[in-house]
Protein backbone atom coordinates (compact mmCIF):
# COMPACT_ATOMS: atom_id res chain seq x y z
CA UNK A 1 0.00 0.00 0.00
CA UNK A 2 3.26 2.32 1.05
CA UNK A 3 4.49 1.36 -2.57
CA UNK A 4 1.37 2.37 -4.16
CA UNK A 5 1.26 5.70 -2.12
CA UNK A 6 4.36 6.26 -3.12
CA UNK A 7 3.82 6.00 -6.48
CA UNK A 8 0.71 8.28 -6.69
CA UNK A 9 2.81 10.91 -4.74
CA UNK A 10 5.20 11.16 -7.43
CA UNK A 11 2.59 10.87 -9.89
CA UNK A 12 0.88 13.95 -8.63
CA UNK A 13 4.13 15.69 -7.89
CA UNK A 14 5.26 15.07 -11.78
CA UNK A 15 1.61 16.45 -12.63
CA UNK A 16 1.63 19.32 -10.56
CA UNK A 17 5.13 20.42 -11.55
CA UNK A 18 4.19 19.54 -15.74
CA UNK A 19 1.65 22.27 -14.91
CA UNK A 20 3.99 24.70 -13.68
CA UNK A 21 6.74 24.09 -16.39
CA UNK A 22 3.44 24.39 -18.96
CA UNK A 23 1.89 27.26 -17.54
CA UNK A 24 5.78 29.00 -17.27
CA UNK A 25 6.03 28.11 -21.09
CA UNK A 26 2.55 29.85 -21.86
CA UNK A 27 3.59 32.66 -20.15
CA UNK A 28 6.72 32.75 -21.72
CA UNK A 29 5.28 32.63 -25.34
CA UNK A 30 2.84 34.64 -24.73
CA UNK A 31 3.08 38.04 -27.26
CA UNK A 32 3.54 41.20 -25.44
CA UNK A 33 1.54 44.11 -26.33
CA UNK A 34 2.35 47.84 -24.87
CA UNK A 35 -0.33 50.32 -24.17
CA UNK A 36 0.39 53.97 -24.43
CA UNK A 37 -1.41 55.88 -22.08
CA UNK A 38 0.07 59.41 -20.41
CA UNK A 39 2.12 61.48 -17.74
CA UNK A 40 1.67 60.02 -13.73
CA UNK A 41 -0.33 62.18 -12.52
CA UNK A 42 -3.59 62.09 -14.44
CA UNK A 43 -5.84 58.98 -15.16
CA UNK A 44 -4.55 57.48 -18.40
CA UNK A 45 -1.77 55.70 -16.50
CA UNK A 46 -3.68 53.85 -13.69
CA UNK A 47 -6.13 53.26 -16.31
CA UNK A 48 -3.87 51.60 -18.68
CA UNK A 49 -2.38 49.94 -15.79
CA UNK A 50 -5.91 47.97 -15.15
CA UNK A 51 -6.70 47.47 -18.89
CA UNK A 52 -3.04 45.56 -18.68
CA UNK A 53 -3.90 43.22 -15.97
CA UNK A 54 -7.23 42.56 -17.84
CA UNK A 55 -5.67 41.38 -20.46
CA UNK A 56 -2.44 39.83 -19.22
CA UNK A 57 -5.23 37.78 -17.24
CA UNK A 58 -7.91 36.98 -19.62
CA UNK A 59 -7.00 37.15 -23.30
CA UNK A 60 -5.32 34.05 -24.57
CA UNK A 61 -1.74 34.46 -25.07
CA UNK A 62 -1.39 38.17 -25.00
CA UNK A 63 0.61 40.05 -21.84
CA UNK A 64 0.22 43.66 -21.97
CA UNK A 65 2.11 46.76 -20.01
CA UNK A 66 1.12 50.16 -19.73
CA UNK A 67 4.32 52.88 -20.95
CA UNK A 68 4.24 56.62 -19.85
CA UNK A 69 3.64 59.07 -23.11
CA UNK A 70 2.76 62.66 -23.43
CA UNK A 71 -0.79 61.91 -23.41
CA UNK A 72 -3.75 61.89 -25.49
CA UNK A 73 -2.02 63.67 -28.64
CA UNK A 74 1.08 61.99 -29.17
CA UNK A 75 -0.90 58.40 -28.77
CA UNK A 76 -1.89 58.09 -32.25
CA UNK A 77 1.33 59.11 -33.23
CA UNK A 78 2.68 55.91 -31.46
CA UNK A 79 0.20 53.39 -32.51
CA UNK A 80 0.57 54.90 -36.36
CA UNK A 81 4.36 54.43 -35.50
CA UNK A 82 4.21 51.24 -34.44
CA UNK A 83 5.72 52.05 -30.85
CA UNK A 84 2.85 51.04 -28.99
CA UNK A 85 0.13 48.54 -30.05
CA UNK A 86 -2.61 50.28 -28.14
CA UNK A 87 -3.40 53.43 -26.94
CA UNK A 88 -5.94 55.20 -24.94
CA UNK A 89 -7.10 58.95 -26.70
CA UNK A 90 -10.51 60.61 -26.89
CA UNK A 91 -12.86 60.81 -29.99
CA UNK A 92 -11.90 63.93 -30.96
CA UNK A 93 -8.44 63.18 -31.36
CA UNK A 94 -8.91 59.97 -33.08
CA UNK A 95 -10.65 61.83 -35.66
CA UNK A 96 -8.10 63.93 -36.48
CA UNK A 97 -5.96 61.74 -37.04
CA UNK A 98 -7.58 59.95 -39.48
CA UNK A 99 -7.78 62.86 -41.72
CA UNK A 100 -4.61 63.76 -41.02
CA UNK A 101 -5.63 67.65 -39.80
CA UNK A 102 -4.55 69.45 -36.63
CA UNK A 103 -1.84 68.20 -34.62
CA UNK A 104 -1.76 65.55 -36.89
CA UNK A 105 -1.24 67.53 -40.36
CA UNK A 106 2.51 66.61 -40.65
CA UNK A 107 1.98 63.11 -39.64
CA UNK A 108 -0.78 63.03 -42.64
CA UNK A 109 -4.00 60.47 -42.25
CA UNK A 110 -3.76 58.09 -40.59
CA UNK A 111 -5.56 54.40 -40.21
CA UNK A 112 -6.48 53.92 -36.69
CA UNK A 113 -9.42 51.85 -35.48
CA UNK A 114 -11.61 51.42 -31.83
CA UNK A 115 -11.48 48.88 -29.85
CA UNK A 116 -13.98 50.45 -27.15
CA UNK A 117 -15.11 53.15 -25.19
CA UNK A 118 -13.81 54.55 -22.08
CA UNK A 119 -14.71 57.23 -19.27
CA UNK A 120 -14.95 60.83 -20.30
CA UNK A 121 -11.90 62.87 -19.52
CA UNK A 122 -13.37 66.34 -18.56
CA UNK A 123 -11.25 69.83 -18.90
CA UNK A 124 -10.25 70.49 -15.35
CA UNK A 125 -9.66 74.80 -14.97
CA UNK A 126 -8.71 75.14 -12.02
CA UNK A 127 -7.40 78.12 -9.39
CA UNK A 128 -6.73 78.47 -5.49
CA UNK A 129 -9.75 79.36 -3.45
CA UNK A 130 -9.73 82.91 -3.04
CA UNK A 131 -7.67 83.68 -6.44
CA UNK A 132 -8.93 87.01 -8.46
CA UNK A 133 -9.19 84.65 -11.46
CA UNK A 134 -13.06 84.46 -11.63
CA UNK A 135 -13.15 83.79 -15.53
CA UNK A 136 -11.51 82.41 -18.63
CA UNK A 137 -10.93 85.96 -19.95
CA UNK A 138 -9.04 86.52 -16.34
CA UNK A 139 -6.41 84.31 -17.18
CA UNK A 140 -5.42 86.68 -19.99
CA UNK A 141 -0.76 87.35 -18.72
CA UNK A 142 -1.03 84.85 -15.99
CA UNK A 143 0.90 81.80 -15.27
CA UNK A 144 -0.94 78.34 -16.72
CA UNK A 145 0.19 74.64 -15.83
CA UNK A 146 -0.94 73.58 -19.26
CA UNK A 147 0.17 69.57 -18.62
CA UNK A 148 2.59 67.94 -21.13
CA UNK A 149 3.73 69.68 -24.48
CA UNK A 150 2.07 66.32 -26.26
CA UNK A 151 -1.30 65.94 -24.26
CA UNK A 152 -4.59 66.51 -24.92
CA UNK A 153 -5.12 69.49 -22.87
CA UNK A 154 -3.42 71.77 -24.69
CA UNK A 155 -5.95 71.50 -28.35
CA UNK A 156 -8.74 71.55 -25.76
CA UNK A 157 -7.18 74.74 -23.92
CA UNK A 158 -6.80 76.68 -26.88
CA UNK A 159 -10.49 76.20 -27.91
CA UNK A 160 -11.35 77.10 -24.66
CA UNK A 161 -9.46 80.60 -24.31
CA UNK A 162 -11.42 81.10 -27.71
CA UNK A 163 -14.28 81.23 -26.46
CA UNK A 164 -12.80 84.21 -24.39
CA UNK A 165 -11.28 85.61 -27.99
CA UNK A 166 -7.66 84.89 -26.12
CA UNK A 167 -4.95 82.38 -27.46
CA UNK A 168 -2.41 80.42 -26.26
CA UNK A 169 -0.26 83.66 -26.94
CA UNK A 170 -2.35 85.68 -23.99
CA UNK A 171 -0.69 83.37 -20.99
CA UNK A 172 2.74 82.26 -19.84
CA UNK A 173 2.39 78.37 -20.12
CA UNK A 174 3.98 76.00 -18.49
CA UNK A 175 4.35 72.67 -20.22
CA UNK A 176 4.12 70.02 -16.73
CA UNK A 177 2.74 66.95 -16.04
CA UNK A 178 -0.70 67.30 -14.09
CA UNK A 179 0.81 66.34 -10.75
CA UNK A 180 3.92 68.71 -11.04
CA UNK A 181 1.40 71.12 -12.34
CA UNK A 182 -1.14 70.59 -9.76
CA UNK A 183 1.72 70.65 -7.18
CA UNK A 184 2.87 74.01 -8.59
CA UNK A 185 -0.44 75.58 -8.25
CA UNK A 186 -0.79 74.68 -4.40
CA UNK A 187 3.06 76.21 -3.95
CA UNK A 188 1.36 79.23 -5.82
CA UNK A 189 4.15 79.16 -8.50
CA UNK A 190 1.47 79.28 -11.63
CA UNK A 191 -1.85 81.21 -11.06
CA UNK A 192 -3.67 78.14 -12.77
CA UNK A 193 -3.31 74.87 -13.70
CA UNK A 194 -5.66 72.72 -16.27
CA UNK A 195 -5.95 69.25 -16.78
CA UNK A 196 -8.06 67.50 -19.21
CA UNK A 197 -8.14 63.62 -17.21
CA UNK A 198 -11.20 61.42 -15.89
CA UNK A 199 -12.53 62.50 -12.57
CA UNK A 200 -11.52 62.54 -9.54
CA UNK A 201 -7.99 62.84 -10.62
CA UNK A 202 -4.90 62.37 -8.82
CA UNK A 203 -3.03 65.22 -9.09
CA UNK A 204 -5.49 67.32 -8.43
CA UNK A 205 -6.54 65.16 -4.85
CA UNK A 206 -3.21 65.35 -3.88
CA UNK A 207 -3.54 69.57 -4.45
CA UNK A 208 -6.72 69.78 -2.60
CA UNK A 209 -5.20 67.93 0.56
CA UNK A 210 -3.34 70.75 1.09
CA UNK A 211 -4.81 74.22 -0.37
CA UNK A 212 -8.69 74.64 -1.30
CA UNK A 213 -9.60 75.17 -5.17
CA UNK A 214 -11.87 75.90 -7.13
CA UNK A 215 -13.29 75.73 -10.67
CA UNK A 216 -12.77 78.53 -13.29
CA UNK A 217 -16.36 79.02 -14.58
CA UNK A 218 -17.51 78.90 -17.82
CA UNK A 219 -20.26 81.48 -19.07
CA UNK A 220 -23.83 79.98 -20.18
CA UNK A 221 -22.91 81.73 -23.84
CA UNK A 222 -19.50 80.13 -23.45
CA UNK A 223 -21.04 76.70 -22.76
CA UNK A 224 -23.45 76.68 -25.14
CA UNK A 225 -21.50 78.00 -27.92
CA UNK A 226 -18.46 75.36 -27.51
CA UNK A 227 -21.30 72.42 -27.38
CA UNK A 228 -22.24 73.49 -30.53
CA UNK A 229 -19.02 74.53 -32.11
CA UNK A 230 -17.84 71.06 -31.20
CA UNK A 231 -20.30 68.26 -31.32
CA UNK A 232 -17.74 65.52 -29.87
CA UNK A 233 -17.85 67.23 -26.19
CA UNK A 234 -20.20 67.11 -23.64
CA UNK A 235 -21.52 68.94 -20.49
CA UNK A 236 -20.19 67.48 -17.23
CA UNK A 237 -21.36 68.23 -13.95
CA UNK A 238 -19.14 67.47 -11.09
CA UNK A 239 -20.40 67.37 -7.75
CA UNK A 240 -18.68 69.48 -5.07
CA UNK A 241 -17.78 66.85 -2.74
CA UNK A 242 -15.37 65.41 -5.76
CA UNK A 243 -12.92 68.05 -4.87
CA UNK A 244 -14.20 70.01 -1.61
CA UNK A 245 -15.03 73.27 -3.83
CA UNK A 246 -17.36 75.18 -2.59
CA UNK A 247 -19.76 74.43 -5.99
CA UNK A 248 -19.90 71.59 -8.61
CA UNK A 249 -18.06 71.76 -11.48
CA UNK A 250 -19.66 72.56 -14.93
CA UNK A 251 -17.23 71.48 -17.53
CA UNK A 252 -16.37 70.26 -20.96
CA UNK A 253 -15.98 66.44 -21.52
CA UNK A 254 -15.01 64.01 -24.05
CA UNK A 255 -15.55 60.33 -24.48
CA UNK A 256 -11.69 58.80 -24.09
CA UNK A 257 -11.18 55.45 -26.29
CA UNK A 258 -8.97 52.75 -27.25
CA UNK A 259 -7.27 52.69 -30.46
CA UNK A 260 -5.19 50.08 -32.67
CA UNK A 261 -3.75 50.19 -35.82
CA UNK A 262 -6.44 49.15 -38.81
CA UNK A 263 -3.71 46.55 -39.24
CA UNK A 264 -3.77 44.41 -36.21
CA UNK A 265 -5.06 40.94 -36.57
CA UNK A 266 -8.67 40.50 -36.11
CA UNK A 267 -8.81 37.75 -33.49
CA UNK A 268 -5.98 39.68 -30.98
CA UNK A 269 -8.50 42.64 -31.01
CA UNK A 270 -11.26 40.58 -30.45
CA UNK A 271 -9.15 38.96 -27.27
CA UNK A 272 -7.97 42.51 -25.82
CA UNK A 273 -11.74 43.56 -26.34
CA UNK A 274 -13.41 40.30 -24.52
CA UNK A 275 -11.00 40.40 -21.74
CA UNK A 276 -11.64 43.87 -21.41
CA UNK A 277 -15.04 44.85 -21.53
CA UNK A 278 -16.07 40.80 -20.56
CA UNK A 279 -14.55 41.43 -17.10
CA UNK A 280 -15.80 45.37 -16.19
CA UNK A 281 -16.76 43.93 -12.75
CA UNK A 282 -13.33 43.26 -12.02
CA UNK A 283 -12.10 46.53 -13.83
CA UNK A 284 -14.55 48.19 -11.67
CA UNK A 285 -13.55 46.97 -8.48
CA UNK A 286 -9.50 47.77 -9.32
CA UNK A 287 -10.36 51.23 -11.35
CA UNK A 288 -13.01 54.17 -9.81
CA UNK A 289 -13.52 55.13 -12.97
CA UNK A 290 -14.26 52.32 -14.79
CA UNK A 291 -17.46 52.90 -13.00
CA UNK A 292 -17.96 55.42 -15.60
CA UNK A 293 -17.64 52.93 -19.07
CA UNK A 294 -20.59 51.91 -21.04
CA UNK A 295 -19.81 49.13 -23.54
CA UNK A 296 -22.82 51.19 -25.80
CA UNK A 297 -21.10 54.15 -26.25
CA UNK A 298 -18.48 51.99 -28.14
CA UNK A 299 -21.22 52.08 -30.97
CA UNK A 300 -21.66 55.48 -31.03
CA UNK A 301 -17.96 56.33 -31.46
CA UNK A 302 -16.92 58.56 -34.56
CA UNK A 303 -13.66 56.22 -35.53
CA UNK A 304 -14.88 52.82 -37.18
CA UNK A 305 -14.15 49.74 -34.51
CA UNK A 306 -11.73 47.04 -35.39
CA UNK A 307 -13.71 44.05 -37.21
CA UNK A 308 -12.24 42.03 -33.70
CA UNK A 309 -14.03 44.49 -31.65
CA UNK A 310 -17.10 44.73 -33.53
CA UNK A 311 -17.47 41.30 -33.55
CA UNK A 312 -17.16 41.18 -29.63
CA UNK A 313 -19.74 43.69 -29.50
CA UNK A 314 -21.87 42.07 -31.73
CA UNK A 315 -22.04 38.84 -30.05
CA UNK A 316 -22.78 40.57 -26.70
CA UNK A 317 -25.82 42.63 -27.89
């Protein structure tokens, strides 16, 4: 009986460690994909961090890690570049780059595709409590954290201060990362700082611990004439208690996304898309503002999905 014991001890020690060795080998063959997401600080990197465990956990051999970029406007860049395989932007941008116009004019069109919809990223304007900057026209020869030289704040900025008839020209900017920037306004080293990241955002919670702030307002002409100058952003409201200012938030917002290359293989962007949006339990419970995503919105999106994506969708109706 000892003999036999024996035998079935090794038996299930060989097994167990042929599953290790296998599950080592998967691993080790399995294709690594980087995201590009944006500057620590803001919520494209933590973000990108928990679309990366998604799919390093879920989608059949595919590993995925998340690689700091200047944001929201260089990302297409990358993913057109082949330096990243996947990249998290906003509609607006994506369109652009297709046609090749704005920041993307030297680059020329591009042939980027969706794989899904994300959480808006809203414009945050922001000032100390108590600052004399009560407008956007105020901020006409002051000192602006502006974020990165390559994020999407700074297209969205200068459609903002033109809605005030200012330009970029009217302020001293200072090209930071949201946290430095953030941190620079609290030190009172820049009269304002702006962000354009889902909400709440770090950078700007690690501000408010220490100084009060509040939110540059926007006029109701203002408002109403950037909704319908440009269709692709949205009113956001955010509540008071996101930030401890004294009054919610009313600010512009667009719908962030996921992008590939037109090029990448139909059944990997069906995996990244399945793990992702086939697990948003899970990628609620590691990321706040996945709490925000609705897989419909990925429908609604002005850059065409990947065939792998819309398949995904398509099955899950």
């Amino acid at each position: 009986m000892f003999a036999n014991a024996g035998y079935l001890l090794r038996s299930l020690t060989a097994i167990g460690l042929g599953s290790i060795i296998s599950l080592a080998a998967l691993v080790a063959n399995a294709e690594e994909l980087r995201i590009g997401t944006a500057s620590q600080g803001g919520a494209f990197y933590p973000m990108g961090q928990s679309i990366s465990t998604l799919v390093s956990k879920h989608a059949d051999g595919l590993t995925m890690v998340p690689i700091v970029t200047g944001g929201s406007v260089e990302n297409p860049r990358l993913v057109n570049n082949g330096e990243v395989d996947i990249a998290i932007t906003n509609n607006n941008l994506s369109v652009l780059a297709n046609k090749g116009v704005g920041p993307y004019k030297s680059a020329g069109a591009m042939d980027l595709r969706a794989i899904g919809s994300l959480h808006y990223s809203i414009l945050h304007m922001m000032v100390l409590d108590g600052s004399d900057i009560e407008s956007i026209a105020d901020l006409k020869g002051k000192r602006v954290a502006v974020g990165p030289a390559g994020g999407g704040t700074i297209p969205f900025l200068t459609q903002v201060l033109g809605l005030a008839g200012l330009t970029i020209e009217d302020i001293t900017p200072s090209f930071l990362s949201y946290g430095d920037g953030f941190s620079q306004l609290a030190d009172g080293n820049v009269d304002a700082a702006f962000a354009l990241s889902g909400y709440p955002a770090g950078a700007v919670m690690q501000a408010q611990a220490n100084k009060k702030l509040k939110f540059i307002p926007f006029t109701q002409k203002q408002l109403e004439t950037a909704l319908e100058k440009y269709p692709n952003y949205n009113e956001v409201r955010v509540p008071a208690d996101t930030y401890g200012t004294d009054a919610e938030g009313v600010v512009l917002g667009v719908n962030n996304m996921l992008i590939v290359d037109a090029d990448m293989d139909d059944t990997m962007a069906y995996e990244i898309t399945k793990a992702i949006y086939g697990n948003l339990d899970e990628f609620r419970a590691e990321n706040a503002l996945a709490n925000q995503i609705d897989p419909e919105r990925s429908m609604l999106l002005k850059t065409p999905l990947h065939p792998g994506s819309q398949r995904y969708f398509e099955e899950t109706k």
